[in-house]
Protein backbone atom coordinates (compact mmCIF):
# COMPACT_ATOMS: atom_id res chain seq x y z
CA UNK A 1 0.00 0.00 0.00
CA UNK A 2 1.51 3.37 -0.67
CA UNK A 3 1.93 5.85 1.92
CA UNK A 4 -1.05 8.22 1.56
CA UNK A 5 -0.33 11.90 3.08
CA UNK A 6 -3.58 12.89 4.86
CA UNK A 7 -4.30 16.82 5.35
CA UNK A 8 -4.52 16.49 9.02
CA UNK A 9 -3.02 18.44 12.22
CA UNK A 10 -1.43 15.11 13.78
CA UNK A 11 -0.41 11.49 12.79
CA UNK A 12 -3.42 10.32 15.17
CA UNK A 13 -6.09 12.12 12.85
CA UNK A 14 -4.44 10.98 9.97
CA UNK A 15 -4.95 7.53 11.23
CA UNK A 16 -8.66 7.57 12.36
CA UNK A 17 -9.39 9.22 9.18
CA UNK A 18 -7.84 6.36 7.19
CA UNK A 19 -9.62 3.94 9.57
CA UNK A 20 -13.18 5.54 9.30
CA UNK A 21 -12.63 5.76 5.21
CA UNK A 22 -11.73 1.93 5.55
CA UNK A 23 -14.72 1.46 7.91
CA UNK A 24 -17.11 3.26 5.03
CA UNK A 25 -15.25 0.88 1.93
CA UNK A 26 -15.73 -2.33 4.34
CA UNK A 27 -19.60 -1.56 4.59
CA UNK A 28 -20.14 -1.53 1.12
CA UNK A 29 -20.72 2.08 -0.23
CA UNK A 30 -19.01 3.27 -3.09
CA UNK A 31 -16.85 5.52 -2.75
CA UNK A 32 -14.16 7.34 -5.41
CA UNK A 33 -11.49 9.14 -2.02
CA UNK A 34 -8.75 11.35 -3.65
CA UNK A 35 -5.55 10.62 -2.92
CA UNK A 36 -4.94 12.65 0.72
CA UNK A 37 -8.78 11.45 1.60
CA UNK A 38 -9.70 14.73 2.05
CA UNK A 39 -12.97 14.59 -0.47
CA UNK A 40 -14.53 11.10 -0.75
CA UNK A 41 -17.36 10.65 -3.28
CA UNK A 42 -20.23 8.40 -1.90
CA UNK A 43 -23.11 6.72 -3.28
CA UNK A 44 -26.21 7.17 -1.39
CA UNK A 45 -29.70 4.93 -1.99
CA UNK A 46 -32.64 7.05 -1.02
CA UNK A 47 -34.31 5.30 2.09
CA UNK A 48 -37.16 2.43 1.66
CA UNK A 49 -40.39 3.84 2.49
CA UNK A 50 -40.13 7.61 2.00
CA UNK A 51 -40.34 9.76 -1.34
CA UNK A 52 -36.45 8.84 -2.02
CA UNK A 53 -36.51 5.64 -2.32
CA UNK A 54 -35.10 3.86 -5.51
CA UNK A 55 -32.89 7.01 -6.23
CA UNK A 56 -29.18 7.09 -6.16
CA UNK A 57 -27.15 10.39 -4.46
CA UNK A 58 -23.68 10.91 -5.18
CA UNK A 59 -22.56 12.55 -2.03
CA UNK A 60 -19.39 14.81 -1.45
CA UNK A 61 -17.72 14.45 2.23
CA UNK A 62 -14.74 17.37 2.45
CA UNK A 63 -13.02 16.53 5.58
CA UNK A 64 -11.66 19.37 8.01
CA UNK A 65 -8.10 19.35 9.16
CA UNK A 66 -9.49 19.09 12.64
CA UNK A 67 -11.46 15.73 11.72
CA UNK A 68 -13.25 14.15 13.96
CA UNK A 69 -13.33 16.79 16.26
CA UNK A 70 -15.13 19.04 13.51
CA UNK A 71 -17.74 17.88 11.04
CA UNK A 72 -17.13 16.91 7.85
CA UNK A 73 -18.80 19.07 5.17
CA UNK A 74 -21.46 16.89 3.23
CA UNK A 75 -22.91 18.19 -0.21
CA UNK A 76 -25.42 15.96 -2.49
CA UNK A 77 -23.54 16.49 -6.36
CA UNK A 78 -26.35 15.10 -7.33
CA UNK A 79 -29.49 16.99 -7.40
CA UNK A 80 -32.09 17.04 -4.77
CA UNK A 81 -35.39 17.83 -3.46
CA UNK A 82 -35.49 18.71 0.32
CA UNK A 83 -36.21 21.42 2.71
CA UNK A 84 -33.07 21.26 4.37
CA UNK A 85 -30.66 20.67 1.59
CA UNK A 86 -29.70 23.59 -0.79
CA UNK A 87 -30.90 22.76 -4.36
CA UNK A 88 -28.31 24.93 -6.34
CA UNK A 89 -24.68 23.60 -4.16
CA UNK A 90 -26.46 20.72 -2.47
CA UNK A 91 -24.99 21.96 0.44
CA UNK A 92 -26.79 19.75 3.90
CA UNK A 93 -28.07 22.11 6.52
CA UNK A 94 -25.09 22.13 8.57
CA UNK A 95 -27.21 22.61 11.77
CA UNK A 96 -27.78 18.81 11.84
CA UNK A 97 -24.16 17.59 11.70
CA UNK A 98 -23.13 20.50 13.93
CA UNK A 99 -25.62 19.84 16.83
CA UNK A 100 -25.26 15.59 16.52
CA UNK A 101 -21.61 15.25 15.87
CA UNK A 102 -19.33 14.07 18.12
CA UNK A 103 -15.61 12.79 17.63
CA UNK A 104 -17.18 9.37 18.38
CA UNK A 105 -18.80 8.93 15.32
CA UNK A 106 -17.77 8.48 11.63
CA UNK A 107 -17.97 8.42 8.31
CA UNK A 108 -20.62 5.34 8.03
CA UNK A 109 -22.46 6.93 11.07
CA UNK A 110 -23.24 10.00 8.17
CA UNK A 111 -24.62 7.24 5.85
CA UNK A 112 -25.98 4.99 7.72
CA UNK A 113 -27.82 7.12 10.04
CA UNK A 114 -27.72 10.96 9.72
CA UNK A 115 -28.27 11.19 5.72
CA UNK A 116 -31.17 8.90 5.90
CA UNK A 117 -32.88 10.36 9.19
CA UNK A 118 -32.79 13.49 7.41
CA UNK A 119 -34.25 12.24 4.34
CA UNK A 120 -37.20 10.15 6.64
CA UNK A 121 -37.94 13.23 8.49
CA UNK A 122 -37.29 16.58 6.35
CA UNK A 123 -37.87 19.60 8.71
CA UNK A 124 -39.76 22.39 6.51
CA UNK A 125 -39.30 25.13 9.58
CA UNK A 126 -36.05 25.33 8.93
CA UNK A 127 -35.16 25.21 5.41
CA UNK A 128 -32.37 26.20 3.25
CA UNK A 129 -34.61 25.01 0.02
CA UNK A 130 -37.90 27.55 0.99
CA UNK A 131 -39.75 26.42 -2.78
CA UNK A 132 -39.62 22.41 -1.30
CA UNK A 133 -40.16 23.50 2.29
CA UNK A 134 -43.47 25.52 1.00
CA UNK A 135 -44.50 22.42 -1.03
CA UNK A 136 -44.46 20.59 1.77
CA UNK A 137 -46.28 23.15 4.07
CA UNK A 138 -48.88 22.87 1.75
CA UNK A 139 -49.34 18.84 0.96
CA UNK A 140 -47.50 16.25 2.19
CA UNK A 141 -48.71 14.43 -1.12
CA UNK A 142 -47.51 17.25 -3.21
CA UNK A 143 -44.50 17.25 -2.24
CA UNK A 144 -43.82 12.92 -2.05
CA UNK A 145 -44.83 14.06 -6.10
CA UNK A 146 -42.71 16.81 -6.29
CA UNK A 147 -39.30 14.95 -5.10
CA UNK A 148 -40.45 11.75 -7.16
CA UNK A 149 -40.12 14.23 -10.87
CA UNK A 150 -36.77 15.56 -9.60
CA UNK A 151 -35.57 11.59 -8.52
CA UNK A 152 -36.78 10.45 -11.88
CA UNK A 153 -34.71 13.39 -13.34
CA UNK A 154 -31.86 13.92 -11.63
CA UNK A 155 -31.31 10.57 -8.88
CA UNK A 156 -32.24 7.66 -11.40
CA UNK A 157 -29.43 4.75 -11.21
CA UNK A 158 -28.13 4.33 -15.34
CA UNK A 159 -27.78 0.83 -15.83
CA UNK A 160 -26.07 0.13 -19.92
CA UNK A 161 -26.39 -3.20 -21.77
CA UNK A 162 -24.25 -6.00 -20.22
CA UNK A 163 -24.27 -4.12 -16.17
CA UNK A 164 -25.28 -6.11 -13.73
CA UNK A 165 -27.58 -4.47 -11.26
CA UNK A 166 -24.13 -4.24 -8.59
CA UNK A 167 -22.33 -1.81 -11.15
CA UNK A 168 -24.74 0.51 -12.03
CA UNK A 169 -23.58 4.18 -12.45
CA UNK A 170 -24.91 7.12 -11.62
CA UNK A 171 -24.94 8.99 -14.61
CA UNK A 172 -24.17 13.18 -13.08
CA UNK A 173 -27.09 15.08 -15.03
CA UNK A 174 -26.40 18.85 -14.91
CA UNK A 175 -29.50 20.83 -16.54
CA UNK A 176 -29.57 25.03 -16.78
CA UNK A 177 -33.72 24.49 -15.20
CA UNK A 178 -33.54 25.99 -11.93
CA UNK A 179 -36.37 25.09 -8.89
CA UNK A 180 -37.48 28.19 -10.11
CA UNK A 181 -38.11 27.38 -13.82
CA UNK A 182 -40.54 24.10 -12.35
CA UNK A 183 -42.19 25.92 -9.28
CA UNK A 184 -44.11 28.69 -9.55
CA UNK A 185 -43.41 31.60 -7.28
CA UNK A 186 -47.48 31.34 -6.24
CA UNK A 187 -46.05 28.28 -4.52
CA UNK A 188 -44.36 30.19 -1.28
CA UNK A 189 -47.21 30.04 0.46
């Protein structure tokens, strides 16, 4: 294995960081990590049972120098309907990693628990996406709709001739329609 530098303040960060990276390849997600593991690309499966399910995230972690004492930064690449996730940068309303993290948890605790509790229980009070908290104000059915179109647009897996179901890739969809140019501005109720 080749030595990997890590952008960390000490040896002992570097060496949790490599261990909860290793810890997040072991359980199974796919992840592309650059070469100090300092951004890690992971695939994220929407939840069974709530308006996400059967789409496919690809999730950006940037890691702080002071990691795990401080948060990683997560940002969905690919798009996303959800009050509390910013549809332009995809950025993840940092309040929830801020107030729950602890230097006890890791880099699997973010998939396995914290992404999908957010997208079980999306909090329209305090949004950073106001057009999909509104929707959601207004009909819980509405908006189940709403964040099905933008799965089937944006969060679809791509499977090509001759891919098994196991190497499916997420094809990154970039489109110049805003939220704005598919929700009306009557919608900010």
């Amino acid at each position: 294995m080749a030595n990997v530098v890590v952008n960390t303040t000490s040896p002992m960060a570097g060496r949790r960081l490599n261990r909860d990276v290793n810890r997040l390849l072991a359980a199974g997600y796919h992840t592309t990590v650059d070469d100090d593991m300092t951004n890690l690309d992971v695939r994220l499966e929407g939840p069974m049972g709530t308006a996400y399910e059967g789409g496919v995230w690809t999730v950006n972690v940037a890691m702080p120098q002071e990691y795990p004492l401080k948060a990683p930064r997560v940002r969905f690449v690919t798009k996303i309907l959800h009050p509390n996730i910013e549809f332009t940068t995809g950025l993840v309303c940092m309040n929830v990693f801020k107030q729950a993290w602890s230097a006890n948890y890791d880099l699997v605790n973010i998939f396995e628990t914290f992404l999908p509790q957010l997208l079980r229980h999306p909090n329209p009070h305090d949004p950073l996406n106001h057009h999909a908290a509104a929707i959601m104000k207004r009909s819980e059915q509405d908006f189940r709709d709403t964040v099905s179109m933008f799965l089937r647009m944006y969060a679809m897996p791509i499977v090509l001739p001759g891919q098994s179901k196991d190497s499916e890739n997420l094809e990154k969809r970039s489109s110049d329609l805003s939220l704005s140019d598919l929700i009306s501005d009557d919608d900010d109720d």
